[in-house]
PDB file of N, CA and C in Angstrom:
ATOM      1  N   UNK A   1     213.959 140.650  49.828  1.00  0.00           N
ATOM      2  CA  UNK A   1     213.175 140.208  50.967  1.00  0.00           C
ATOM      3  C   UNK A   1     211.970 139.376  50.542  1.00  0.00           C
ATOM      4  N   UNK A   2     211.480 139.367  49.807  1.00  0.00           N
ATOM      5  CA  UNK A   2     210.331 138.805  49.067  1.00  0.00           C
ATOM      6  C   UNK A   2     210.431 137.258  48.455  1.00  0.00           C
ATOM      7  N   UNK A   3     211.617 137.369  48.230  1.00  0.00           N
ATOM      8  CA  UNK A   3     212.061 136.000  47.751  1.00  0.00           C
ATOM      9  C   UNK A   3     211.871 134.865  48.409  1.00  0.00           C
ATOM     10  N   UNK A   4     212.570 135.851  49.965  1.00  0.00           N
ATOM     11  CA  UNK A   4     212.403 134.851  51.364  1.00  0.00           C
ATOM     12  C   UNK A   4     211.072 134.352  51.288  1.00  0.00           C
ATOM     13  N   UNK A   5     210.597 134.839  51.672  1.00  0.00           N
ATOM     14  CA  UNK A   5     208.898 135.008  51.757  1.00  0.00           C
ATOM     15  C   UNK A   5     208.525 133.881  50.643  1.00  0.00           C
ATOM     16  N   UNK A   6     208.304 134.275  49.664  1.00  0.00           N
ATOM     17  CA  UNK A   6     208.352 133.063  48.972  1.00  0.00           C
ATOM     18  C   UNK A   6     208.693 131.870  48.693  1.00  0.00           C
ATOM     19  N   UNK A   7     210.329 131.740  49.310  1.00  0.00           N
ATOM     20  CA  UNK A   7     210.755 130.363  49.750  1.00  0.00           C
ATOM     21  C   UNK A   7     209.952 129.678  50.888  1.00  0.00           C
ATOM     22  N   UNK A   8     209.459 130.828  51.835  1.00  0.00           N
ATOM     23  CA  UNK A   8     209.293 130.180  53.489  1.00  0.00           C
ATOM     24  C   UNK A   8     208.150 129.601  52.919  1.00  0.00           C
ATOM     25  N   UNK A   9     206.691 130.284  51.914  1.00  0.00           N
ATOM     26  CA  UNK A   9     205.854 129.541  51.329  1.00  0.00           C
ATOM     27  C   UNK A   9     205.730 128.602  51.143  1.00  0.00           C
ATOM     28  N   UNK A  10     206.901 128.402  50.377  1.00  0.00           N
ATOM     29  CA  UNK A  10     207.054 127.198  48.945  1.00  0.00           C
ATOM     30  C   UNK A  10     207.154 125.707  50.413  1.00  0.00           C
ATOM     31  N   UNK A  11     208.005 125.985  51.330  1.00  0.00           N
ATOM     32  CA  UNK A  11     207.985 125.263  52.602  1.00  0.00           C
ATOM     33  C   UNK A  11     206.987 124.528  53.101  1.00  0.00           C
ATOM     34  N   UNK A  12     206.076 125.751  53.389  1.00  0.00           N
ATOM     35  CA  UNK A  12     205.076 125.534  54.257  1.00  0.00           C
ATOM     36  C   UNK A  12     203.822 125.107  53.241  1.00  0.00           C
ATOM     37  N   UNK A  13     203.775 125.438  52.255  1.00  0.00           N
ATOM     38  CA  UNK A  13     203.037 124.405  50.995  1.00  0.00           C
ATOM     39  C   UNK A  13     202.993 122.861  51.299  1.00  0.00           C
ATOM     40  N   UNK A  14     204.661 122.713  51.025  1.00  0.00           N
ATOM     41  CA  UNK A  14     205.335 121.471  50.694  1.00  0.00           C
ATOM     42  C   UNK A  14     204.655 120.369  52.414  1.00  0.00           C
ATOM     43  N   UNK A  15     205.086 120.839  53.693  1.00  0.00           N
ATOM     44  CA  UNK A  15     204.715 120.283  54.326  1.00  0.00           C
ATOM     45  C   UNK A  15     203.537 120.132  54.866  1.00  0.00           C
ATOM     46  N   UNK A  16     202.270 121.128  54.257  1.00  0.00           N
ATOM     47  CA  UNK A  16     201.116 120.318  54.113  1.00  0.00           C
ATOM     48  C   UNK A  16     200.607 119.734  53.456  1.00  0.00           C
ATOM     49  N   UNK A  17     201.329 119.994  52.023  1.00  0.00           N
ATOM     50  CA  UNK A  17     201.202 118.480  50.921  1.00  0.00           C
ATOM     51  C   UNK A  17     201.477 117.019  51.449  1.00  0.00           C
ATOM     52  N   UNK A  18     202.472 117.016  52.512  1.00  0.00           N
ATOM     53  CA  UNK A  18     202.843 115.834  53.215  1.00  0.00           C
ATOM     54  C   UNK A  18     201.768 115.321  53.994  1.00  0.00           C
ATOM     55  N   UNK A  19     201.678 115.959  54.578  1.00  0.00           N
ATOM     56  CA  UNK A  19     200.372 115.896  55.749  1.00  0.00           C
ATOM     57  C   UNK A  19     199.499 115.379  55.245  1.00  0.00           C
ATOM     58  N   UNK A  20     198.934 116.037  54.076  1.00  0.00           N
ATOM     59  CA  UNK A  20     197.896 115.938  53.286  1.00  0.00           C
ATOM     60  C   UNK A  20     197.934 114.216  52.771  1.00  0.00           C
ATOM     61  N   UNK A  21     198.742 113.922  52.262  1.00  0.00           N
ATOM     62  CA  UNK A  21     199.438 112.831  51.881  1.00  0.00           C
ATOM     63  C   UNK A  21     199.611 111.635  52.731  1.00  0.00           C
ATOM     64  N   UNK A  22     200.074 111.861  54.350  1.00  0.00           N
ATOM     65  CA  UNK A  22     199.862 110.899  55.520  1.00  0.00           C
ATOM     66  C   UNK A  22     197.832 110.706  55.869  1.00  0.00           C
ATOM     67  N   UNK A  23     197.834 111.343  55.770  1.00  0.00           N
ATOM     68  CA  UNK A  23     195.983 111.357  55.779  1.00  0.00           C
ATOM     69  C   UNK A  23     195.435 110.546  54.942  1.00  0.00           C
ATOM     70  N   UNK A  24     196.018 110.650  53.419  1.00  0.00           N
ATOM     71  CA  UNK A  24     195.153 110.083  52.889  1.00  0.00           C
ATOM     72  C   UNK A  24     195.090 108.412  52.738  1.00  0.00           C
ATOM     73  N   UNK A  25     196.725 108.407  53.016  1.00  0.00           N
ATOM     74  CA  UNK A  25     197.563 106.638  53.378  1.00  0.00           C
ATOM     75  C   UNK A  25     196.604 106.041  54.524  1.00  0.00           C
ATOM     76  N   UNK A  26     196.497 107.061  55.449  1.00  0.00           N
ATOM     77  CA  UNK A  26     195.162 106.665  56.770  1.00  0.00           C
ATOM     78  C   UNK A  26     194.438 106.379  56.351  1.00  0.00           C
ATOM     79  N   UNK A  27     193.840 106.945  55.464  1.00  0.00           N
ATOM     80  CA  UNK A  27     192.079 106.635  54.899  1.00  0.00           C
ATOM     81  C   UNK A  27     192.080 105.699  54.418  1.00  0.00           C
ATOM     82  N   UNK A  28     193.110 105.536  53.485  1.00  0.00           N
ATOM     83  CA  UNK A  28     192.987 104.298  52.683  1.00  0.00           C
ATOM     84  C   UNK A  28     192.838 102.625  53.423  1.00  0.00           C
ATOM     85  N   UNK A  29     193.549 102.702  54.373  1.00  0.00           N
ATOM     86  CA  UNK A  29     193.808 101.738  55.257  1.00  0.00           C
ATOM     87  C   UNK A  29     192.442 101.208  55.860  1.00  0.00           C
ATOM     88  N   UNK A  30     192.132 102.547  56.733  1.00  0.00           N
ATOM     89  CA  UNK A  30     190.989 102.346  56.848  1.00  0.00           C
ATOM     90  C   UNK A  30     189.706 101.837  56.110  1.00  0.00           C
ATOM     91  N   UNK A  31     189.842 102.650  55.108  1.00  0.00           N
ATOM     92  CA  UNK A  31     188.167 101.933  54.058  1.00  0.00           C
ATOM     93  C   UNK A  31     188.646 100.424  53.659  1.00  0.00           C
ATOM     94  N   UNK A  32     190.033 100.040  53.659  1.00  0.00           N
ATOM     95  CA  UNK A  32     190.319  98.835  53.411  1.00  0.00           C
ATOM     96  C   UNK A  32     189.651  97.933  54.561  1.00  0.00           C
ATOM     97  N   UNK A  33     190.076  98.443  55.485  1.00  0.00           N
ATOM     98  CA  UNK A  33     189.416  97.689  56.995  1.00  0.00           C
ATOM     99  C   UNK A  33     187.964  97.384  57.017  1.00  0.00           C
ATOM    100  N   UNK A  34     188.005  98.198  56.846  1.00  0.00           N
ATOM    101  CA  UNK A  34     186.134  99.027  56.485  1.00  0.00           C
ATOM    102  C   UNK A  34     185.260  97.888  55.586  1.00  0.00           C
ATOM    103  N   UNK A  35     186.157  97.756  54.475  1.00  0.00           N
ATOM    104  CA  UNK A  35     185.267  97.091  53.056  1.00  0.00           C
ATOM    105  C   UNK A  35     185.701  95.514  53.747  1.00  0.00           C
ATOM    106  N   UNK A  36     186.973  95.060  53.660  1.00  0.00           N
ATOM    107  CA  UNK A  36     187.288  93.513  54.480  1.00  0.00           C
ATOM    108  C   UNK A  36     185.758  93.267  55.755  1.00  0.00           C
ATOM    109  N   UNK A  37     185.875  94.162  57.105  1.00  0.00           N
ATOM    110  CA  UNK A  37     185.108  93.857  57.439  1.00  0.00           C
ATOM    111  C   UNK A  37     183.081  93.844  56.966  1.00  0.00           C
ATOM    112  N   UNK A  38     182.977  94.266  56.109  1.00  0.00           N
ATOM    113  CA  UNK A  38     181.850  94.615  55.568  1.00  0.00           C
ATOM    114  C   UNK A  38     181.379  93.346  54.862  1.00  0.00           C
ATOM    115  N   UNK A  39     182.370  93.294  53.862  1.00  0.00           N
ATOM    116  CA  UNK A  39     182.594  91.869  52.833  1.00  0.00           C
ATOM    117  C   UNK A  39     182.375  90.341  54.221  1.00  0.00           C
ATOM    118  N   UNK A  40     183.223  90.200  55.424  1.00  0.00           N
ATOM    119  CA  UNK A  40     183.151  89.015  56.210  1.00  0.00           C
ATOM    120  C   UNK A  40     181.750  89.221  56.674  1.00  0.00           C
ATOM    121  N   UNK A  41     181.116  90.303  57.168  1.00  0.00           N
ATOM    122  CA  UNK A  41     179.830  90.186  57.859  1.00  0.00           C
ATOM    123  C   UNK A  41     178.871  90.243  57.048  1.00  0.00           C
ATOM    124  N   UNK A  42     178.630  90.309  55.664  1.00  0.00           N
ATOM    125  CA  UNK A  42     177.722  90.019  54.718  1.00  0.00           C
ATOM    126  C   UNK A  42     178.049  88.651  54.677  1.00  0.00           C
ATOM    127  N   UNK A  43     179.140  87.929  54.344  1.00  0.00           N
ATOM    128  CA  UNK A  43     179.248  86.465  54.543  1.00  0.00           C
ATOM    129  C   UNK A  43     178.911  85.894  55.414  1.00  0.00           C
ATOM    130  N   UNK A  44     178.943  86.382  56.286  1.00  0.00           N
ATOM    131  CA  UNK A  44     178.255  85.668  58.146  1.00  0.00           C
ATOM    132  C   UNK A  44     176.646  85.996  57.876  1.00  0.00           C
ATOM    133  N   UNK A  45     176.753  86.723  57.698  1.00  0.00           N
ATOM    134  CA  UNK A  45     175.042  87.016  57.502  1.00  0.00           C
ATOM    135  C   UNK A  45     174.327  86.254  56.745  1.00  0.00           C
ATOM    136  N   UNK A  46     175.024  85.639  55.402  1.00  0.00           N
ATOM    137  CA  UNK A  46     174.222  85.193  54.460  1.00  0.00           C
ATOM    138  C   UNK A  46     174.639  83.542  55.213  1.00  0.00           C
ATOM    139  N   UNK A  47     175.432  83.148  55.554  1.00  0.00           N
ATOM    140  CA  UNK A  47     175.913  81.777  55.758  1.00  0.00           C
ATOM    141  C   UNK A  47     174.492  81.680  57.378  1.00  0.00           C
ATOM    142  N   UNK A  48     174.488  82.665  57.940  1.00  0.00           N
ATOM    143  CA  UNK A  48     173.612  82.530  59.129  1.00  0.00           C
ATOM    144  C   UNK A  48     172.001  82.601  58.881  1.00  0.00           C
ATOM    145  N   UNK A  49     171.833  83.307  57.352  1.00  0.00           N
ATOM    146  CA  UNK A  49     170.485  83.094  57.335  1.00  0.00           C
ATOM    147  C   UNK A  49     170.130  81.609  56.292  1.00  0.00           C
ATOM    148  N   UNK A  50     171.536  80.919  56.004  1.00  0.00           N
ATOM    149  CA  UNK A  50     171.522  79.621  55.313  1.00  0.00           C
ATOM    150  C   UNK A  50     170.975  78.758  56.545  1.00  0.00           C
ATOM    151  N   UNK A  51     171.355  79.146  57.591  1.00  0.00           N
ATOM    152  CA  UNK A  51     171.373  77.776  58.623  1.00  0.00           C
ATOM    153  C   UNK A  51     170.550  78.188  59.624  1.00  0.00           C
ATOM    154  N   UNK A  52     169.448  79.465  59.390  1.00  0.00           N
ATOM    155  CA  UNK A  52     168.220  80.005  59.898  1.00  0.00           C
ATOM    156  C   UNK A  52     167.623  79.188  59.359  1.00  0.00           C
ATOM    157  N   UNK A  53     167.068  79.177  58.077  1.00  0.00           N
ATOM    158  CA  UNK A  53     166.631  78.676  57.057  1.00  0.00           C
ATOM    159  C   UNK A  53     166.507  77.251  56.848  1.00  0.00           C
ATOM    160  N   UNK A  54     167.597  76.770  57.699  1.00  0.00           N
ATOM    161  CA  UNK A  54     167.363  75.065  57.647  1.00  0.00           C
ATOM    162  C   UNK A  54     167.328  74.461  58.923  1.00  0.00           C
ATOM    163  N   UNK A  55     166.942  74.929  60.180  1.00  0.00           N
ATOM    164  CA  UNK A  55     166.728  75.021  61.398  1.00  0.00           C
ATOM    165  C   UNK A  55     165.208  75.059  61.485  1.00  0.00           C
ATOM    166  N   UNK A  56     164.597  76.009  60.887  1.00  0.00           N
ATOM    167  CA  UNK A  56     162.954  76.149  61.082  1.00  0.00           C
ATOM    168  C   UNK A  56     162.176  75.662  59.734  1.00  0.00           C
ATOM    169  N   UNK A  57     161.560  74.848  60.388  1.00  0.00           N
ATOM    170  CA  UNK A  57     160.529  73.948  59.534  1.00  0.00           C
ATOM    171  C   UNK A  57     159.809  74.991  58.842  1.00  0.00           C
ATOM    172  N   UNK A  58     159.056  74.350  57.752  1.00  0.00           N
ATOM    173  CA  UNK A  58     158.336  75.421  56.783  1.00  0.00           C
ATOM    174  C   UNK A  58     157.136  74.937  57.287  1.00  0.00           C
ATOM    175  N   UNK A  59     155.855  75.208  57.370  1.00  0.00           N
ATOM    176  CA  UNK A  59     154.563  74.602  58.056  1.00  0.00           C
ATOM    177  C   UNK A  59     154.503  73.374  56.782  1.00  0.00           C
ATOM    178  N   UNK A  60     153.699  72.652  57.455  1.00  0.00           N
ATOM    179  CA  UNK A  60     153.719  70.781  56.618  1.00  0.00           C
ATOM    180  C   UNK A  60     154.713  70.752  56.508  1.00  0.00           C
ATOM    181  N   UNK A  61     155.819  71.048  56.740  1.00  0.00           N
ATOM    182  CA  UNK A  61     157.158  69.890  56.275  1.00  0.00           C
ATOM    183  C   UNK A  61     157.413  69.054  57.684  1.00  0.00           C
ATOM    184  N   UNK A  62     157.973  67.947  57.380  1.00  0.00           N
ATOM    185  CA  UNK A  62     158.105  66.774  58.792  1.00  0.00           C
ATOM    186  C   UNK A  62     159.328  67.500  59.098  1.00  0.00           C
ATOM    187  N   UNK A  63     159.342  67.392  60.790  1.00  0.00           N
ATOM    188  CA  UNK A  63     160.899  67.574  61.600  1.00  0.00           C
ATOM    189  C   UNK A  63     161.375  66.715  61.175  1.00  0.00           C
ATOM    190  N   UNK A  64     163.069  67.672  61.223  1.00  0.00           N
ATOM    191  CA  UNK A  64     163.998  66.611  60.795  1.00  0.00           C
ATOM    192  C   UNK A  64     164.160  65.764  61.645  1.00  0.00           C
ATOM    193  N   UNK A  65     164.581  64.040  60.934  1.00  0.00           N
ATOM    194  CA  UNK A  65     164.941  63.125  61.874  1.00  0.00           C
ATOM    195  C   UNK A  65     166.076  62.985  62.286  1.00  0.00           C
ATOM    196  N   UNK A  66     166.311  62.183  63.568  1.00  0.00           N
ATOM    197  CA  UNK A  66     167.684  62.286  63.928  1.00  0.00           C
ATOM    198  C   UNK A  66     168.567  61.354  62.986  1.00  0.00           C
ATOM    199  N   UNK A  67     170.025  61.433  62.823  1.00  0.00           N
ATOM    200  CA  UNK A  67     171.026  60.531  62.212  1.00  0.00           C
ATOM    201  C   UNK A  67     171.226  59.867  62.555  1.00  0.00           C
ATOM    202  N   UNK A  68     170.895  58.338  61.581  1.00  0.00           N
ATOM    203  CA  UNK A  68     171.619  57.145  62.090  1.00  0.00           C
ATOM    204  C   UNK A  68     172.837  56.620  61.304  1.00  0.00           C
ATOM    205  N   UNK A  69     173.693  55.647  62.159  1.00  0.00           N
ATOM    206  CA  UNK A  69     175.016  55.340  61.740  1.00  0.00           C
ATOM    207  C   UNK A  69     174.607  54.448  60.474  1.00  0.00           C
ATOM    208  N   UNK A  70     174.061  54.612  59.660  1.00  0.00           N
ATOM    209  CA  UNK A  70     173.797  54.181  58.257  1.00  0.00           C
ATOM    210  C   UNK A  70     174.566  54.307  57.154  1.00  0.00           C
ATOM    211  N   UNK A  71     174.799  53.457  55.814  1.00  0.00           N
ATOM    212  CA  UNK A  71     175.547  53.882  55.057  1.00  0.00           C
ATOM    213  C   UNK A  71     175.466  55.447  54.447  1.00  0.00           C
ATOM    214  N   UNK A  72     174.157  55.635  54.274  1.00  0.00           N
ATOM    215  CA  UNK A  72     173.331  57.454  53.664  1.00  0.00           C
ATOM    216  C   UNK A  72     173.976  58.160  54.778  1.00  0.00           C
ATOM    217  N   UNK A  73     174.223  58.039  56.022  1.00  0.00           N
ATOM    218  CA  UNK A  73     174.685  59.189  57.112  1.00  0.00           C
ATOM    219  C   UNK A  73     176.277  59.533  57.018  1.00  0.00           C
ATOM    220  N   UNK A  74     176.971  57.683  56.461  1.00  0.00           N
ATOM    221  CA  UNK A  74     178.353  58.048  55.924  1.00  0.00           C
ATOM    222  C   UNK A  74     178.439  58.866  54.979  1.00  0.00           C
ATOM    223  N   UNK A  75     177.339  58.522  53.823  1.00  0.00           N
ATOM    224  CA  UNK A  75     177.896  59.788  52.039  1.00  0.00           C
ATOM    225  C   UNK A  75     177.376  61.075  52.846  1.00  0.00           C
ATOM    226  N   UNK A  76     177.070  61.494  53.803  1.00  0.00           N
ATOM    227  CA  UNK A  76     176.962  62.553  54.278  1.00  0.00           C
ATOM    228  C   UNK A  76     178.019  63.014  55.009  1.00  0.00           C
ATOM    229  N   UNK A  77     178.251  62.624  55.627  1.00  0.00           N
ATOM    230  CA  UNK A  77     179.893  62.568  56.034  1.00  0.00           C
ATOM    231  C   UNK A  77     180.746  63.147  55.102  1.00  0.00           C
ATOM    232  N   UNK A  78     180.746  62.388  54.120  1.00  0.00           N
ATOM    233  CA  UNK A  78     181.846  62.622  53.390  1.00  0.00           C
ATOM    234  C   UNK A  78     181.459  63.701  52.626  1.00  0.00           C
ATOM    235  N   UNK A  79     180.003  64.162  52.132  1.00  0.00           N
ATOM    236  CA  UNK A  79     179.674  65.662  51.999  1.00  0.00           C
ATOM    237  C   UNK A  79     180.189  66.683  52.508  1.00  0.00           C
ATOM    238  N   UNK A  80     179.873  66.470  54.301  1.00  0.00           N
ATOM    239  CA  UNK A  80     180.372  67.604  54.251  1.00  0.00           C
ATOM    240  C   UNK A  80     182.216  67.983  54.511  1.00  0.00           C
ATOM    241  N   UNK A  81     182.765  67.101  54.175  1.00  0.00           N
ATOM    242  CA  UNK A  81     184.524  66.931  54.484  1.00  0.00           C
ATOM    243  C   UNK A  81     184.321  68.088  53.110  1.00  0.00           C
ATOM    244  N   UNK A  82     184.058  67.152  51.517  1.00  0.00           N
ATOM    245  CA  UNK A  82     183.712  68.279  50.630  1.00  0.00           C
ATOM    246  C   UNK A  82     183.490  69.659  50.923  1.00  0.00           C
ATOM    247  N   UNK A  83     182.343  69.804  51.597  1.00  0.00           N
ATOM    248  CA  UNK A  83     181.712  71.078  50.984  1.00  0.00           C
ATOM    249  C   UNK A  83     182.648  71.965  52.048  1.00  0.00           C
ATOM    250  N   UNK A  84     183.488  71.882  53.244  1.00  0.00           N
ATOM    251  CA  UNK A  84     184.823  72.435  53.665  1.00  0.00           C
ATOM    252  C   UNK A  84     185.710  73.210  52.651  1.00  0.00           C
ATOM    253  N   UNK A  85     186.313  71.948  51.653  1.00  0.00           N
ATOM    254  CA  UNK A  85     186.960  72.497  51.047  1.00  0.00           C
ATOM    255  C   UNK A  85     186.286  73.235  49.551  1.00  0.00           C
ATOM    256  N   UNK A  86     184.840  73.275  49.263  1.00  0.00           N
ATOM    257  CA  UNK A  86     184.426  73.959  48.408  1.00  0.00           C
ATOM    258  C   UNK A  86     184.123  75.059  48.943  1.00  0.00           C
ATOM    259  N   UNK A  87     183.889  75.305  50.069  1.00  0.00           N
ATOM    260  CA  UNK A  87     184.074  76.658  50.625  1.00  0.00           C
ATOM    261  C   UNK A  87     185.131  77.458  50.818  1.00  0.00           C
ATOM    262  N   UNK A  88     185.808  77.124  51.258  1.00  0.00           N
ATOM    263  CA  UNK A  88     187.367  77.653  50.954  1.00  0.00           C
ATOM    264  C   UNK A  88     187.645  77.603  49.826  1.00  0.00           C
ATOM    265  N   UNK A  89     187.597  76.994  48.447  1.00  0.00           N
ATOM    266  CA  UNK A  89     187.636  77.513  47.499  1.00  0.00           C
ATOM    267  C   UNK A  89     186.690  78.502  47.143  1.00  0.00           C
ATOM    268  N   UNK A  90     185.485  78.618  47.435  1.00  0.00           N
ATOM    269  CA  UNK A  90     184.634  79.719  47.240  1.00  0.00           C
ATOM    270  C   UNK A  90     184.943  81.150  47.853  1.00  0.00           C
ATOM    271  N   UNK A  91     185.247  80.901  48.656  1.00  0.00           N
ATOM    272  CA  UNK A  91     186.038  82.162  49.546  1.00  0.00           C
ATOM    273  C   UNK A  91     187.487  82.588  48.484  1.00  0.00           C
ATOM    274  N   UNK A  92     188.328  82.044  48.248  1.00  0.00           N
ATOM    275  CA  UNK A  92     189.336  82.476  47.764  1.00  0.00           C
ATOM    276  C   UNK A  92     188.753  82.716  46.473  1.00  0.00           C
ATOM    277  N   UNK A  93     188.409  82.279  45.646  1.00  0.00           N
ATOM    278  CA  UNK A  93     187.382  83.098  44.179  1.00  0.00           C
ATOM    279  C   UNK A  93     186.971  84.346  44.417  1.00  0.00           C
ATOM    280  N   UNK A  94     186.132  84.397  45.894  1.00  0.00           N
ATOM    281  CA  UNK A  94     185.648  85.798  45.852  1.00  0.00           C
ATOM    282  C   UNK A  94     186.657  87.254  46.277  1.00  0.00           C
ATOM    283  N   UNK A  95     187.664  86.237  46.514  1.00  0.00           N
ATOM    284  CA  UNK A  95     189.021  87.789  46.608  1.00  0.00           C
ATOM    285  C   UNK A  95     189.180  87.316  48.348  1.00  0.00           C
ATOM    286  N   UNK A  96     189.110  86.693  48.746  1.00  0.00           N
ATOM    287  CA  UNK A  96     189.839  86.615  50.286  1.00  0.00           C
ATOM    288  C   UNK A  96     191.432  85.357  50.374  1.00  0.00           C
ATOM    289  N   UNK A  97     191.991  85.897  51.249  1.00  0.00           N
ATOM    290  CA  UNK A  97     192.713  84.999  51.231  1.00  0.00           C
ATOM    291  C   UNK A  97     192.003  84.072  52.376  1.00  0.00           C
ATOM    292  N   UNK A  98     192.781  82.512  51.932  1.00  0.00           N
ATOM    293  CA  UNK A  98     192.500  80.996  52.720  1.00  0.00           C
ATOM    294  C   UNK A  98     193.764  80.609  53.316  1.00  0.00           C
ATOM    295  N   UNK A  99     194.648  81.026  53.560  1.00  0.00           N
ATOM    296  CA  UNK A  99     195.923  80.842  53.604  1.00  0.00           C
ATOM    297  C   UNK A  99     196.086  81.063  55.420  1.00  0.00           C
ATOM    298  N   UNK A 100     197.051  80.286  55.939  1.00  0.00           N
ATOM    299  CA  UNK A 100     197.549  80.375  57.557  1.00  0.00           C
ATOM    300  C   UNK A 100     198.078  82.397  57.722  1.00  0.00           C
ATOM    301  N   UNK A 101     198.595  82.737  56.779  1.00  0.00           N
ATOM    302  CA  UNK A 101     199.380  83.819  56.895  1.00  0.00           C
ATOM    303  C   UNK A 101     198.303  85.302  56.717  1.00  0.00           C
ATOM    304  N   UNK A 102     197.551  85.018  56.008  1.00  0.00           N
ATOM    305  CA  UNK A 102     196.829  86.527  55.694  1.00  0.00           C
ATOM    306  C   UNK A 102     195.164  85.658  56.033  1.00  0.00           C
ATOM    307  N   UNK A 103     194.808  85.010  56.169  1.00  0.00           N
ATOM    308  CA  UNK A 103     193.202  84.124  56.786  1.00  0.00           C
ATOM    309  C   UNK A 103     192.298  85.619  56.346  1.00  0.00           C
ATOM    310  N   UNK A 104     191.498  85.343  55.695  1.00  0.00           N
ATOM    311  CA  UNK A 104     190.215  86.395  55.834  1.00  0.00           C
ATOM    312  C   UNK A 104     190.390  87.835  55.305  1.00  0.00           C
ATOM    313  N   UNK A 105     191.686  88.113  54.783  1.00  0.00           N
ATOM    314  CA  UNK A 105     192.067  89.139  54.613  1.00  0.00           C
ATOM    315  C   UNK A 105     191.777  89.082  52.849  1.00  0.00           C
ATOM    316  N   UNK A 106     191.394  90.360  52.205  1.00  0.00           N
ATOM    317  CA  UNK A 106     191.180  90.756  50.460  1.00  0.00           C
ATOM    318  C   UNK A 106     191.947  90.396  50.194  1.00  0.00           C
ATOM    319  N   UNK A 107     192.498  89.625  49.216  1.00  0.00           N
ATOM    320  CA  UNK A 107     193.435  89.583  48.261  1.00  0.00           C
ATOM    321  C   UNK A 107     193.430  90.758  47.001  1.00  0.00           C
ATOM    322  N   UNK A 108     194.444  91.688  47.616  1.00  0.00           N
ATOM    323  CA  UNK A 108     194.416  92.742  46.665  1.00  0.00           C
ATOM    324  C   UNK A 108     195.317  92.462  45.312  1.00  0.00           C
ATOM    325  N   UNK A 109     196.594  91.726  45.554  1.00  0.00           N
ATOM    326  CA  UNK A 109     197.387  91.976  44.371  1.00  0.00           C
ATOM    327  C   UNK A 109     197.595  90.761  43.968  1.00  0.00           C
ATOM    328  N   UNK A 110     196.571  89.559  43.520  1.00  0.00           N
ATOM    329  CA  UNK A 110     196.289  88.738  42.485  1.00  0.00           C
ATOM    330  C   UNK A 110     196.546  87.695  43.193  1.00  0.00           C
ATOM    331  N   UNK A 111     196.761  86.671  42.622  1.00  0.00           N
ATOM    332  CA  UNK A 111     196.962  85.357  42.973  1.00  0.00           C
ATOM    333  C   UNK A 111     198.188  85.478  44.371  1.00  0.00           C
ATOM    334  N   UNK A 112     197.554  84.399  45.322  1.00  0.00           N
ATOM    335  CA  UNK A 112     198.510  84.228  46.775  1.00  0.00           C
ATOM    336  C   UNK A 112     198.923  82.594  46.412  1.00  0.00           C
ATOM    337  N   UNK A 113     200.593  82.718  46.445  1.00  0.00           N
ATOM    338  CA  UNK A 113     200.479  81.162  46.568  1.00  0.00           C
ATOM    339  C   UNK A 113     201.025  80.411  47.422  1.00  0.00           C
ATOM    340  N   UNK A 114     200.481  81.201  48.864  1.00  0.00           N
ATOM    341  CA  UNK A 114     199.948  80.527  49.927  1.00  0.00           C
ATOM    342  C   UNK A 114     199.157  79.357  49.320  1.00  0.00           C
ATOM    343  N   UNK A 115     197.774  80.423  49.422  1.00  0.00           N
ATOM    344  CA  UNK A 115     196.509  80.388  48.757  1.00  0.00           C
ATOM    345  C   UNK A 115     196.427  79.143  48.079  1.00  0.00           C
ATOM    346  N   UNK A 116     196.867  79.313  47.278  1.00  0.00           N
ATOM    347  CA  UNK A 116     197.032  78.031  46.237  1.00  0.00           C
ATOM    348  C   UNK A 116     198.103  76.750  46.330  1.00  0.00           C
ATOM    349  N   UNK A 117     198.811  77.220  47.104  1.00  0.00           N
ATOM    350  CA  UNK A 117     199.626  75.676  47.538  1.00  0.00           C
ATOM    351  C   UNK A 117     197.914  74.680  48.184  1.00  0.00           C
ATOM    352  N   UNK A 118     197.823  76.134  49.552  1.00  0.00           N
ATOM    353  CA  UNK A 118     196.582  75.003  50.260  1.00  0.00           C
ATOM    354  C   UNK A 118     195.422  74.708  49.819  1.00  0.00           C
ATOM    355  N   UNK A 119     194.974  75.215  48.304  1.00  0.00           N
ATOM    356  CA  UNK A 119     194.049  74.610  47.651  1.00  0.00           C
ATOM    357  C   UNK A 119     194.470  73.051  47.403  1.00  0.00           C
ATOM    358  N   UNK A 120     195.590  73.036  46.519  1.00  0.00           N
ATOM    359  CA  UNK A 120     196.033  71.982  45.479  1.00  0.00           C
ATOM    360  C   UNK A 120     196.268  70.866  46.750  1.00  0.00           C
ATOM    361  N   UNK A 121     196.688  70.656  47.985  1.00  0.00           N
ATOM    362  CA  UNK A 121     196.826  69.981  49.322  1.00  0.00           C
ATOM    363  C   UNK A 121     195.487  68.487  48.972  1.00  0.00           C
TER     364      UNK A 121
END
């Protein structure tokens, strides 16, 4: 009779090891969610206090002037077409994907070559 008993144990062990086990697949998911969103809103934050920062005059500095269709307003132009794609490369360096398929998401398991087709583009 005891044996039983001990089998029915060994059971009821086993299926809260499972349990135990679906929980922790949850968690994981989650802190993944967790850290992705954490990681984008430190980036929003820092990109928003970039363009705080260049919005409000420092005392004595002249307002900015407006843009004219000048050759200097074109190499600006073409700055910022650049600094697009140096951002998106900066983003994918720091572990996100740039890619149509996973956008914004960690790159956990190494190189995406999504990723890198639409760099090399």
């Amino acid at each position: 009779m005891e044996k039983k008993n001990i089998f029915a144990h060994i059971q009821e062990m086993e299926t809260q090891m499972e349990q135990v086990h679906s929980d922790l697949g949850e968690m994981k998911l989650l802190i993944k969610e967790l850290l992705e969103e954490n990681n984008r809103l430190s980036l929003e934050n820092e990109q928003l206090r970039k363009i705080l920062k260049g919005a409000i005059p420092e005392e004595g500095s002249p307002l900015p002037q407006p843009a004219h269709a000048t050759a200097e307003h074109e190499h600006e132009i073409e700055d910022v077409v650049g600094e697009g794609y140096d951002n998106l490369a900066r983003l994918y360096h720091e572990g996100f994907h740039i890619c149509n398929v996973y956008y914004g998401h960690l790159r956990t398991e190494g190189d995406c070559l999504f990723c890198l087709s639409f760099l090399n583009k």
